[in-house]
N, C-alpha and C. Protein backbone atom coordinates (compact mmCIF):
# COMPACT_ATOMS: atom_id res chain seq x y z
N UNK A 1 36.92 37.09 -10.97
CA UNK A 1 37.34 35.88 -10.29
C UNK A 1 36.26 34.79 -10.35
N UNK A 2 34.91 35.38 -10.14
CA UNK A 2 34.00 34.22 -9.80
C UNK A 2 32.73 34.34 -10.87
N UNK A 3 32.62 33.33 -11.55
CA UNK A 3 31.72 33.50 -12.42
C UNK A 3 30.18 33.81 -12.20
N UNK A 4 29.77 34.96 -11.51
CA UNK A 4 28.57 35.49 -10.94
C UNK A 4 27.58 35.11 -11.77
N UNK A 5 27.11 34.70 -12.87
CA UNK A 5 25.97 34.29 -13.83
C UNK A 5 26.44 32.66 -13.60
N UNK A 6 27.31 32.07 -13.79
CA UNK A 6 27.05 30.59 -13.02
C UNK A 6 26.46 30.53 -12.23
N UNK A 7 27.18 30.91 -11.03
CA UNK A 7 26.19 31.24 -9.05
C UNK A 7 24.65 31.67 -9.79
N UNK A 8 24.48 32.20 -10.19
CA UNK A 8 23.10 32.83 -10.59
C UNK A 8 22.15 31.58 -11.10
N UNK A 9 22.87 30.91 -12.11
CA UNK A 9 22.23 29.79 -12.57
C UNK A 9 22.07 28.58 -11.60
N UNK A 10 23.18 28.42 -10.58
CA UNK A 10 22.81 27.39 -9.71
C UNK A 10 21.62 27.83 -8.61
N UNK A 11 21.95 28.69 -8.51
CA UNK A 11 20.47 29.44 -7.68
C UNK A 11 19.29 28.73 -8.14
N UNK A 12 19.19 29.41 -9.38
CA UNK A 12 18.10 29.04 -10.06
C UNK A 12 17.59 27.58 -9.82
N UNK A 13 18.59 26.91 -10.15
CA UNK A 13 18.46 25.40 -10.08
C UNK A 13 17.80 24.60 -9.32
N UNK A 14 18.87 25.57 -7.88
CA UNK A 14 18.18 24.50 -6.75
C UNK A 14 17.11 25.08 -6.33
N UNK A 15 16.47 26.93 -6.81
CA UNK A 15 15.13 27.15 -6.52
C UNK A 15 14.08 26.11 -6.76
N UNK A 16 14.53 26.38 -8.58
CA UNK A 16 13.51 24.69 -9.48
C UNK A 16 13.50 23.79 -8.65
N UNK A 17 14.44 23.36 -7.96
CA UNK A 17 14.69 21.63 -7.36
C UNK A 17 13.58 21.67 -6.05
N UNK A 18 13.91 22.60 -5.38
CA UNK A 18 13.12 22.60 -3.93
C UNK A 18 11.64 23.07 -4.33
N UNK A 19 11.17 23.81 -5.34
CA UNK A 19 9.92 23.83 -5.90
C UNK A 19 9.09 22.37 -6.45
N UNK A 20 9.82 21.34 -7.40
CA UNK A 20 9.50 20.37 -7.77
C UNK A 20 9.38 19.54 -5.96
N UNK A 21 10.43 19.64 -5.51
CA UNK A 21 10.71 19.07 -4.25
C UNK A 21 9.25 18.87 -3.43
N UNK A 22 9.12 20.72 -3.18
CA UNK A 22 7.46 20.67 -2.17
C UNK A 22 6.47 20.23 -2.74
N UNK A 23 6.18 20.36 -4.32
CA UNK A 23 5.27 19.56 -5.17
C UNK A 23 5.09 18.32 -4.92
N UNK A 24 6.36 17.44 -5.26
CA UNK A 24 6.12 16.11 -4.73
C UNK A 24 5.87 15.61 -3.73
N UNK A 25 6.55 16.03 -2.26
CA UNK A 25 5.82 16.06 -0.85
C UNK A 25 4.61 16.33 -0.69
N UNK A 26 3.99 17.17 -1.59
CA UNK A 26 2.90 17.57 -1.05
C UNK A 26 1.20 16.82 -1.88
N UNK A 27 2.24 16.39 -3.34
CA UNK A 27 1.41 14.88 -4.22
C UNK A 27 1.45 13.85 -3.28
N UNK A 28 2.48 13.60 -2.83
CA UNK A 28 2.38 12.13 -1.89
C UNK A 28 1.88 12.14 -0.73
N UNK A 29 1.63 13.81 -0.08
CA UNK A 29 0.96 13.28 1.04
C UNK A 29 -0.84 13.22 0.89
N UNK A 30 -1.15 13.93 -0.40
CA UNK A 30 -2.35 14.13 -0.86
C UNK A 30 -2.74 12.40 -1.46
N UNK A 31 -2.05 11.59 -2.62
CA UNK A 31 -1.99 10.11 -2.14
C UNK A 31 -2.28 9.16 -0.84
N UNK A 32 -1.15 9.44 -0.04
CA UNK A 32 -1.37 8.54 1.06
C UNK A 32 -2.22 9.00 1.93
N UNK A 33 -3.49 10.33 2.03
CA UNK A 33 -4.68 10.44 2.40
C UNK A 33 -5.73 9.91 1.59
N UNK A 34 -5.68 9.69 0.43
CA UNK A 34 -6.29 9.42 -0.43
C UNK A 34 -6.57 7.73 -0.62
N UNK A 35 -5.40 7.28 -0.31
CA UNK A 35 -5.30 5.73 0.03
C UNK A 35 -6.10 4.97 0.90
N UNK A 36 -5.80 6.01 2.28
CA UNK A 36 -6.43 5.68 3.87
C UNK A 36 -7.85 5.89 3.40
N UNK A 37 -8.24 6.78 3.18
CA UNK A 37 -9.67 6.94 2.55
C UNK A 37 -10.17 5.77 2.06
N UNK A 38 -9.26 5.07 1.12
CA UNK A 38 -9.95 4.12 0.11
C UNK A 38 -10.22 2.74 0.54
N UNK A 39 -9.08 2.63 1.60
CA UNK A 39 -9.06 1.57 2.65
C UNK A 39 -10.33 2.10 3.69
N UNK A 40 -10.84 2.80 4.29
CA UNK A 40 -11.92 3.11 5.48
C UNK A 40 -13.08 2.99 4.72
N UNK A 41 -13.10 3.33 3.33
CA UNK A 41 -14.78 3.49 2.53
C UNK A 41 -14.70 1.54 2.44
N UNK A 42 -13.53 1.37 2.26
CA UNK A 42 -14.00 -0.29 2.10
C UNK A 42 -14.09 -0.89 3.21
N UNK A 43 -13.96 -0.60 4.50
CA UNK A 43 -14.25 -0.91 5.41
C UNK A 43 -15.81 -1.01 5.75
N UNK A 44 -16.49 0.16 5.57
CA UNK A 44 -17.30 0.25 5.90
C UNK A 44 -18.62 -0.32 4.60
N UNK A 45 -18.01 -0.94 3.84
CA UNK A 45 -18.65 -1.07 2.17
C UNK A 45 -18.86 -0.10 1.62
N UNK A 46 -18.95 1.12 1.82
CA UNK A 46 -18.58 1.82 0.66
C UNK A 46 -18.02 1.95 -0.70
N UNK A 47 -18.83 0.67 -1.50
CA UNK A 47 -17.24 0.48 -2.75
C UNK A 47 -17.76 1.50 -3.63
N UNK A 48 -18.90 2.78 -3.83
CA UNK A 48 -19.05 3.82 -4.29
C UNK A 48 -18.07 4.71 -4.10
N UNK A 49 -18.06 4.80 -2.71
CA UNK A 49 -16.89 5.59 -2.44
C UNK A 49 -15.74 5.56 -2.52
N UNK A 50 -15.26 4.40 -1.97
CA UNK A 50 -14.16 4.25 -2.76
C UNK A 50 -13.43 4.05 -3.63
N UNK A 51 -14.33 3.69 -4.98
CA UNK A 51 -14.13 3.94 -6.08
C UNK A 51 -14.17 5.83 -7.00
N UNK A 52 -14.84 6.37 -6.10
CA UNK A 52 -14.12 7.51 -6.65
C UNK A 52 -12.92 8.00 -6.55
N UNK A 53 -12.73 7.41 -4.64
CA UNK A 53 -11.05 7.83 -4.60
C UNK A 53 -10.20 7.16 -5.21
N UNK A 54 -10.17 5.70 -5.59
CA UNK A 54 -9.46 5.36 -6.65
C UNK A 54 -9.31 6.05 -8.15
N UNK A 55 -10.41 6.82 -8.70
CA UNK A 55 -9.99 7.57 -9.32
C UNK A 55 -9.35 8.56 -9.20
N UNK A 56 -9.47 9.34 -8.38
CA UNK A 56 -8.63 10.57 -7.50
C UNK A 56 -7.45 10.27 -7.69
N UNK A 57 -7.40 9.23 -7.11
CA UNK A 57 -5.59 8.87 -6.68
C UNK A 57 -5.06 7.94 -8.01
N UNK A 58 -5.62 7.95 -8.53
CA UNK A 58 -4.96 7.55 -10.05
C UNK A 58 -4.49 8.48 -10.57
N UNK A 59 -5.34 9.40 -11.21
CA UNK A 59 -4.69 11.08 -11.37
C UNK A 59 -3.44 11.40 -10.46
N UNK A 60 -3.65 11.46 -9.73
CA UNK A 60 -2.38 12.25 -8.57
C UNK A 60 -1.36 10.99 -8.65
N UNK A 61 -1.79 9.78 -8.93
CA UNK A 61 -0.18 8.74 -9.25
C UNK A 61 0.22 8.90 -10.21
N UNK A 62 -0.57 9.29 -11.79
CA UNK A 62 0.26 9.43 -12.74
C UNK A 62 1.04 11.05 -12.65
N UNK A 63 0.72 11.73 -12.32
CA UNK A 63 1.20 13.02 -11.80
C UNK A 63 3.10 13.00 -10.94
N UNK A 64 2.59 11.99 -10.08
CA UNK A 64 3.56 11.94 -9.05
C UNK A 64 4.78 10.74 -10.16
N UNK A 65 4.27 10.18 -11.11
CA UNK A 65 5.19 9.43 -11.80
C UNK A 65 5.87 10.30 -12.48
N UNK A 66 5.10 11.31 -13.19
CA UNK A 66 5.89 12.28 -13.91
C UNK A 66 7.10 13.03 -13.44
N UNK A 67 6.50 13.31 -11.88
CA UNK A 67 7.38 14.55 -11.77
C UNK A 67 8.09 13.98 -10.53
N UNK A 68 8.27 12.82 -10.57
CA UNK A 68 9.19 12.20 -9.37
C UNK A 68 10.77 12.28 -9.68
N UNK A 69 10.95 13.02 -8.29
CA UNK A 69 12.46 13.24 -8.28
C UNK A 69 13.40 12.19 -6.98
N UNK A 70 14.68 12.55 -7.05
CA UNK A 70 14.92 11.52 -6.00
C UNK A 70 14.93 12.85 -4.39
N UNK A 71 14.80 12.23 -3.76
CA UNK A 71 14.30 12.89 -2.87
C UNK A 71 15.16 12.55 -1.63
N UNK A 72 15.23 13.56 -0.54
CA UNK A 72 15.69 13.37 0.99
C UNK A 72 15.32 12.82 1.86
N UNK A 73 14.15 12.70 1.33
CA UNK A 73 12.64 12.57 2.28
C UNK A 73 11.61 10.91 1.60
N UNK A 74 11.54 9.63 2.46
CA UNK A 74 10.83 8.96 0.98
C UNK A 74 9.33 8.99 1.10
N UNK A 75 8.77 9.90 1.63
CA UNK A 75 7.51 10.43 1.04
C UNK A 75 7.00 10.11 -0.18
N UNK A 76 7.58 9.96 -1.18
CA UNK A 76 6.97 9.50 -2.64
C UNK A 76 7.29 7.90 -1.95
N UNK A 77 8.03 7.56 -1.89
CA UNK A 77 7.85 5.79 -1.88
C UNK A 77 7.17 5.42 -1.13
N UNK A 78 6.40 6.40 0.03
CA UNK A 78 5.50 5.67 1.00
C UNK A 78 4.08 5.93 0.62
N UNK A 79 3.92 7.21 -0.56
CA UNK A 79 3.24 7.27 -0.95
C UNK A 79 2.98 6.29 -2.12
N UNK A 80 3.62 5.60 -2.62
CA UNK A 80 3.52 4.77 -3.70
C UNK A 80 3.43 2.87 -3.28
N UNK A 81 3.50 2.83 -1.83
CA UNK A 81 3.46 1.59 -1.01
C UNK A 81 1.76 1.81 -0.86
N UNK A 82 1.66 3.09 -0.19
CA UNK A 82 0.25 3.08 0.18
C UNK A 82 -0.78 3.28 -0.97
N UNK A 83 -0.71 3.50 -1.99
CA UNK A 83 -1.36 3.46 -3.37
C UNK A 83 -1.60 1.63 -3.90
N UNK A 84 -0.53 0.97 -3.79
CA UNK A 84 -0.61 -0.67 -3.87
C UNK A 84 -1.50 -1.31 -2.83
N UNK A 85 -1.11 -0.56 -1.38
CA UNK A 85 -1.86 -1.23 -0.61
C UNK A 85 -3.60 -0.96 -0.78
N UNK A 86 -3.65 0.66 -1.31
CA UNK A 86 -5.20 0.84 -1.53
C UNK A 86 -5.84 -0.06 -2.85
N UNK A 87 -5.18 -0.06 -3.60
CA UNK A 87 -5.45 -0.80 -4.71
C UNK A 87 -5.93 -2.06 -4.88
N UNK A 88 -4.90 -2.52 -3.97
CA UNK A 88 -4.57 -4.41 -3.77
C UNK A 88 -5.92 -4.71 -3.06
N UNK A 89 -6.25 -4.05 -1.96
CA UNK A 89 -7.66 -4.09 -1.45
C UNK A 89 -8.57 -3.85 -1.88
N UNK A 90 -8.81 -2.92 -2.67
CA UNK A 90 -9.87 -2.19 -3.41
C UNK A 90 -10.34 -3.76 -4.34
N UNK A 91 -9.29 -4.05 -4.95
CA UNK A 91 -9.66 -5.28 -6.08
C UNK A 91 -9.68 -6.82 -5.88
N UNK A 92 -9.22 -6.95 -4.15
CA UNK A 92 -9.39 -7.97 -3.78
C UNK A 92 -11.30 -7.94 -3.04
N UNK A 93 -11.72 -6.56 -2.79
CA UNK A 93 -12.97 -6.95 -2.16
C UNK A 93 -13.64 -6.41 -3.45
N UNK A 94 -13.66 -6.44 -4.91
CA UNK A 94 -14.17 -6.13 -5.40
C UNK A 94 -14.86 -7.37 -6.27
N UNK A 95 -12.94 -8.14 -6.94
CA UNK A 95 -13.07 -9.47 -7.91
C UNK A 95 -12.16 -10.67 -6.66
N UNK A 96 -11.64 -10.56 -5.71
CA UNK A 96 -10.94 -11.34 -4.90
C UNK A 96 -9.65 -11.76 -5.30
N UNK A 97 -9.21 -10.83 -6.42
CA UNK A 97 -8.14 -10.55 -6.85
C UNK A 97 -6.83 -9.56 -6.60
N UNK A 98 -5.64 -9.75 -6.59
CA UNK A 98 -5.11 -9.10 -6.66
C UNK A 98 -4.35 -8.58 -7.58
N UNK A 99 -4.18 -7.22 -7.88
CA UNK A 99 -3.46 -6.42 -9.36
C UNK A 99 -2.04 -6.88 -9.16
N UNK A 100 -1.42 -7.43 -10.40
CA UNK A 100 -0.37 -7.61 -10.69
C UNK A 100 0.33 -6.14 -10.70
N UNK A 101 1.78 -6.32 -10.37
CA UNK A 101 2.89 -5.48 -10.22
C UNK A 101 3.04 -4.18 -11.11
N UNK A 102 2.82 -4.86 -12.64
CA UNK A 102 2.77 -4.51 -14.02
C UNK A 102 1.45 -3.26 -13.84
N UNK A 103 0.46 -3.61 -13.85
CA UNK A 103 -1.25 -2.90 -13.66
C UNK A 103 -0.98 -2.43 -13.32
N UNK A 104 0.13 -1.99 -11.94
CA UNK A 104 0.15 -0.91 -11.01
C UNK A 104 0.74 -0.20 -10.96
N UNK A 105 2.15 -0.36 -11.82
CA UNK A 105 3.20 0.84 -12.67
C UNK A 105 3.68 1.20 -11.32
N UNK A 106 4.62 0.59 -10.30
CA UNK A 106 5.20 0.81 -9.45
C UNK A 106 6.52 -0.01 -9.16
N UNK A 107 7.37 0.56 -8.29
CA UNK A 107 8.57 -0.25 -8.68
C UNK A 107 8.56 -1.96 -7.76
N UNK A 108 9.39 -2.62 -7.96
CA UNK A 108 9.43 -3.77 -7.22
C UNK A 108 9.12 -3.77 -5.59
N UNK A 109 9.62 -2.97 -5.23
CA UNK A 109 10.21 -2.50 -3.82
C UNK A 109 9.08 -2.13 -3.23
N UNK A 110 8.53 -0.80 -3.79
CA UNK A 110 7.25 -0.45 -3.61
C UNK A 110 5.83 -1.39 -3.41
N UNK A 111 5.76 -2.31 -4.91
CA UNK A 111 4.82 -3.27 -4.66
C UNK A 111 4.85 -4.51 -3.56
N UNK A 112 5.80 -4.66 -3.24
CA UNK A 112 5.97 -6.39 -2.06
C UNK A 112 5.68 -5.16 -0.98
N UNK A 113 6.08 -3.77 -0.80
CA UNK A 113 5.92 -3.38 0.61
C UNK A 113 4.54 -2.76 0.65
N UNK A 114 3.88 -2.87 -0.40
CA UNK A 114 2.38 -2.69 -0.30
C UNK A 114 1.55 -3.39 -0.05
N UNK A 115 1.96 -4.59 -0.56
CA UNK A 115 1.35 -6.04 -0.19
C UNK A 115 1.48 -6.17 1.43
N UNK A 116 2.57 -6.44 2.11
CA UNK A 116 2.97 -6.29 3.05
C UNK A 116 2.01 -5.75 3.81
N UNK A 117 2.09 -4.26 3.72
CA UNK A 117 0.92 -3.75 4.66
C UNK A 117 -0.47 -4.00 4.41
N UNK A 118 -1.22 -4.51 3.08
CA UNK A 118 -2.31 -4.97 2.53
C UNK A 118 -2.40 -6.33 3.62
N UNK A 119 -1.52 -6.79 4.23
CA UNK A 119 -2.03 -7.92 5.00
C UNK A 119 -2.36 -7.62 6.36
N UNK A 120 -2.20 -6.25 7.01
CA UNK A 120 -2.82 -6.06 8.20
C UNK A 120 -4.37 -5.53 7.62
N UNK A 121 -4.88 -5.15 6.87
CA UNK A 121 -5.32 -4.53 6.32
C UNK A 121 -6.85 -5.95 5.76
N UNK A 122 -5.78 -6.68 5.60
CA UNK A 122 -6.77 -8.16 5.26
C UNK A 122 -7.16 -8.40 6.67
N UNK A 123 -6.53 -8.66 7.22
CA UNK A 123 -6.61 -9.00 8.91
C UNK A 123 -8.31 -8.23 9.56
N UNK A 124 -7.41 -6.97 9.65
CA UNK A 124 -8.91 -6.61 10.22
C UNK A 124 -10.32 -6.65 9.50
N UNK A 125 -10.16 -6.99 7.94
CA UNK A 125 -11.45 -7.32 7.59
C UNK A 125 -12.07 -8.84 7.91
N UNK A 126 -10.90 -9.59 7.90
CA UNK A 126 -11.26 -11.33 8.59
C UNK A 126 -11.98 -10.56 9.46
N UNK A 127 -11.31 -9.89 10.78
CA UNK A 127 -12.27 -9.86 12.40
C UNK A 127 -13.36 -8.97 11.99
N UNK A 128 -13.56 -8.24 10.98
CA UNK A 128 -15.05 -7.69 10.54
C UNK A 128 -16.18 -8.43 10.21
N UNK A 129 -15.53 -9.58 9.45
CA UNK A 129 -16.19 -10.74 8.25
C UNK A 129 -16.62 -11.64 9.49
N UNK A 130 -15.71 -11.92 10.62
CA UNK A 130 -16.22 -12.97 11.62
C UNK A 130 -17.36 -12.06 12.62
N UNK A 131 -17.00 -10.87 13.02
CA UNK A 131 -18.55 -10.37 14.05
C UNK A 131 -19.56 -10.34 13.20
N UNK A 132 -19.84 -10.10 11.71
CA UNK A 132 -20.90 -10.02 10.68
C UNK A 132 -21.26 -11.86 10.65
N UNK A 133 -20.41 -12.98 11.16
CA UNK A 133 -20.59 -14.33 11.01
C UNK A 133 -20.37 -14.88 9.55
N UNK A 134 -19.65 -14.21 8.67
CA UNK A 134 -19.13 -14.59 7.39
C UNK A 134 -18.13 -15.27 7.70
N UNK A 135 -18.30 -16.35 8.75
CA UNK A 135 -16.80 -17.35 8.66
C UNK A 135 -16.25 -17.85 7.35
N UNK A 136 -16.88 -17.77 6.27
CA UNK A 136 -16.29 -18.39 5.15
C UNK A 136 -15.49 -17.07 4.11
N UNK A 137 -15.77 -16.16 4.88
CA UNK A 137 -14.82 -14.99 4.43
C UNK A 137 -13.53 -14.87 5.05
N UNK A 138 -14.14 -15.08 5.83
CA UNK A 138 -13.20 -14.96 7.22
C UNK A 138 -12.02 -15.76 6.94
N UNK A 139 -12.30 -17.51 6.83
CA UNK A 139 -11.36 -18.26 5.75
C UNK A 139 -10.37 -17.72 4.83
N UNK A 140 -11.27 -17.10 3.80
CA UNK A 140 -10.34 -17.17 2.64
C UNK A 140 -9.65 -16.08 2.50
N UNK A 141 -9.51 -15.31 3.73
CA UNK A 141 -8.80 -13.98 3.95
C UNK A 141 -7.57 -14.77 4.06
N UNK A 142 -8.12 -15.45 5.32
CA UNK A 142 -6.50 -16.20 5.94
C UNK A 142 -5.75 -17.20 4.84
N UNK A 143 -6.56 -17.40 4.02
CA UNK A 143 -6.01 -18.01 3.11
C UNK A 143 -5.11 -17.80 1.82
N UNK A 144 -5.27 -16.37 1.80
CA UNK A 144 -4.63 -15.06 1.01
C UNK A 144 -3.40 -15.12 1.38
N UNK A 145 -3.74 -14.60 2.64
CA UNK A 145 -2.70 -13.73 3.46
C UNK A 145 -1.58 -14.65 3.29
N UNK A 146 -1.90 -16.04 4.00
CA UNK A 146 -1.11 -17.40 3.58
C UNK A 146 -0.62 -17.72 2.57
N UNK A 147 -0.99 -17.40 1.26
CA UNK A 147 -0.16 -17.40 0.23
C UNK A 147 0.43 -16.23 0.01
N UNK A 148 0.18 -15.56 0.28
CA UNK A 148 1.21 -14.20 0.52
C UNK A 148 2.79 -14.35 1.17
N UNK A 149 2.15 -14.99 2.57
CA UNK A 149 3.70 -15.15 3.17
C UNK A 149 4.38 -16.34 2.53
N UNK A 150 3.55 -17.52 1.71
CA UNK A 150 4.25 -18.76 1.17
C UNK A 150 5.33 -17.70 0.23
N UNK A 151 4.69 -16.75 -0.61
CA UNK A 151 5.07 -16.50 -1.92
C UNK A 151 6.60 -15.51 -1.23
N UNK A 152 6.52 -15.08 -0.23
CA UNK A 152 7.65 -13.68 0.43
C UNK A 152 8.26 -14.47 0.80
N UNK A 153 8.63 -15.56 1.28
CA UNK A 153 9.20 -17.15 2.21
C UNK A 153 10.08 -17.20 0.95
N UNK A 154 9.46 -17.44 -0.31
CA UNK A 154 10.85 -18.00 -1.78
C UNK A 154 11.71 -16.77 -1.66
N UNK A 155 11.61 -15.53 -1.44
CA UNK A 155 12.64 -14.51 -1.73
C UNK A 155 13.81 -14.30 -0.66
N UNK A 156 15.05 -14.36 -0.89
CA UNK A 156 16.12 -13.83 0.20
C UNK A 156 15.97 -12.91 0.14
N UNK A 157 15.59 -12.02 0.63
CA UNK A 157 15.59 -10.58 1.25
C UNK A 157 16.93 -10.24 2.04
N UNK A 158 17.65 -9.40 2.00
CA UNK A 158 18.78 -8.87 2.74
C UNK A 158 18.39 -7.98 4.00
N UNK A 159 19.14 -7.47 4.57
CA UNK A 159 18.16 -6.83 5.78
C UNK A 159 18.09 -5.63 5.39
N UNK A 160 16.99 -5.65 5.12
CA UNK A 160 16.80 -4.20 4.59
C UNK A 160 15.03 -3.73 5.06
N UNK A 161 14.22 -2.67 4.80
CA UNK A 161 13.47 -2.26 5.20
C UNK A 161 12.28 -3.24 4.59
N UNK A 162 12.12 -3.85 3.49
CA UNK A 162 11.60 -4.49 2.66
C UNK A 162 11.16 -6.00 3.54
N UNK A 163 12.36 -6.27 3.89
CA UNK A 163 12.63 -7.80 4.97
C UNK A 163 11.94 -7.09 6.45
N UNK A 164 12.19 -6.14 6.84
CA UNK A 164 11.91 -5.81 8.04
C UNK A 164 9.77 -5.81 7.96
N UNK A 165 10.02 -5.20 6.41
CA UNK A 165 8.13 -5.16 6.68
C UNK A 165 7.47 -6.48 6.63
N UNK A 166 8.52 -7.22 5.53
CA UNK A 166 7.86 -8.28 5.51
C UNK A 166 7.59 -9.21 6.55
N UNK A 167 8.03 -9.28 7.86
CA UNK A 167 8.06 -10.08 9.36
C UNK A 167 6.46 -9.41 9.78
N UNK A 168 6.11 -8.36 9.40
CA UNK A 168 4.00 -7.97 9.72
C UNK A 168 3.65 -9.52 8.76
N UNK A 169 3.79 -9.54 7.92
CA UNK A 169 3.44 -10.83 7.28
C UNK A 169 2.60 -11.81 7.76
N UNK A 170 3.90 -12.25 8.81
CA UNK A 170 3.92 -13.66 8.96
C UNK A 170 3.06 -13.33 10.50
N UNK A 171 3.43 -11.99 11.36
CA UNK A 171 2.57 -11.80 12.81
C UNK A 171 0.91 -11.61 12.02
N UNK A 172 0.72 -10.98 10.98
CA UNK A 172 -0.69 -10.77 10.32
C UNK A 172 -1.21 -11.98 10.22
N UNK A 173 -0.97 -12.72 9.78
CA UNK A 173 -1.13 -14.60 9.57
C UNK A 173 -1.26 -15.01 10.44
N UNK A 174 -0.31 -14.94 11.59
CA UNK A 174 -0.91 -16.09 12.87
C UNK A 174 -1.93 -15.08 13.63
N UNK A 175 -1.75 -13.94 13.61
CA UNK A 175 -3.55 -13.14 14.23
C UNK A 175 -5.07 -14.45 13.50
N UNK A 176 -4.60 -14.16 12.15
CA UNK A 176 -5.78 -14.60 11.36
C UNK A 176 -5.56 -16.33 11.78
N UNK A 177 -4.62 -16.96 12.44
CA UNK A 177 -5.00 -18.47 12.17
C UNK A 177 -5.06 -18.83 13.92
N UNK A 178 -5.06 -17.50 14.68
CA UNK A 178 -5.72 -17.71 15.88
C UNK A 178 -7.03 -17.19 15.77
N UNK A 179 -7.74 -16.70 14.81
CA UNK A 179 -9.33 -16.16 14.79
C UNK A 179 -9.72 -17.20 14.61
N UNK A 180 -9.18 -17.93 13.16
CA UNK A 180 -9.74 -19.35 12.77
C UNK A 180 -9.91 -20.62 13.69
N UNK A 181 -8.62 -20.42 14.29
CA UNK A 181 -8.95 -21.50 15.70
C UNK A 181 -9.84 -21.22 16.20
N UNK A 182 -9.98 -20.46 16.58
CA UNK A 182 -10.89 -19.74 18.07
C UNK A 182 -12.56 -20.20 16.97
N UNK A 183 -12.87 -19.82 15.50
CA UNK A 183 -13.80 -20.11 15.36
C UNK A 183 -14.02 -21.42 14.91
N UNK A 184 -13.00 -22.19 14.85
CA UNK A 184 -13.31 -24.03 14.99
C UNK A 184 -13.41 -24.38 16.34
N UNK A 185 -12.85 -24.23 16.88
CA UNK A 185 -12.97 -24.46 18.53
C UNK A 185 -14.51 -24.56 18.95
N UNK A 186 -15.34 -22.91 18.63
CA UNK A 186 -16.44 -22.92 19.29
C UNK A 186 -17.67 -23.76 17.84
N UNK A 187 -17.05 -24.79 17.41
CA UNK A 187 -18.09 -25.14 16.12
C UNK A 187 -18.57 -24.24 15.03
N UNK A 188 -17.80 -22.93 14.58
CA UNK A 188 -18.89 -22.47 13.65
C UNK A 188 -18.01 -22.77 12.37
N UNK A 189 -18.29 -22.66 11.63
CA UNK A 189 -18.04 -23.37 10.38
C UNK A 189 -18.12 -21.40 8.85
């Protein structure tokens, strides 16, 4: 009646599937530690350090590109938000640049919601850059960030999770253009 070596083979299948499955959960959560890392070593200047974990987590992204499946869980896409966001920072406090979309071999979606969180991320280095008295860092953070939200402002976004991150944006921005007040206010330049 029942083709028992079919059943056998679907077994198989979804063994493979939930094997690849914990692999990838368990690449992306090894990433998005790897990220946080790369973001805290640059916090603290560490760009030794965190340039190794950028290598680290380069390995484990091309890894996780390979063997990315679609998933239940979006663990790989948050792991692949937080890889842009380590990145985007890494090379903005390195050349004051940021890596194009392309450089970063990630999908659309992924990169604007990396950016996205790369702007709280700018934020607290402005309020680092201002207790150190680097007001002119401090500036051109906010000045980033600001073309950031100019550049997310041209896109209709639908309501979707993408639109929802992008509203940190625009609250990340006015944090940074009430620091800036606050440090014109008291004269420092």
């Amino acid at each position: 009646m029942l083709n028992k070596q079919e059943f056998a083979k679907i077994r198989k299948e979804i063994e493979n599937f939930d094997k690849r499955r914990e692999f990838v959960i368990q690449l992306s959560r090894e990433i998005i530690n790897l990220s946080k890392r790369v973001i805290y070593s640059l916090h603290r200047n560490d760009i030794k350090e965190a340039s190794d974990y950028i290598k680290q987590i380069s390995k484990k992204k091309s890894v996780l590109d390979r063997n990315n499946v679609y998933l239940d869980t979006n663990i790989n896409k948050t792991a692949y938000q937080e890889y842009v966001e380590a990145l985007a920072y890494f090379h903005f406090i390195k050349s004051r640049k940021i890596p194009a979309k392309a450089s970063l071999k990630v999908s659309t979606d992924d990169y604007l919601m990396g950016l996205c969180d790369l702007t709280g991320e700018l934020g607290r280095k402005a309020v680092n850059e201002v207790i150190k008295n680097n007001f002119k860092k401090a500036l051109e953070i906010k000045e980033l960030v600001e073309e950031i939200y100019g550049e997310f402002l041209k896109f209709n976004l639908r309501n979707s999770e993408l639109r929802k991150k992008s509203d940190a944006i625009k609250w990340n921005l006015q944090k940074l253009e009430d620091l800036v007040f606050d440090i014109k206010i008291k004269g420092r330049k």
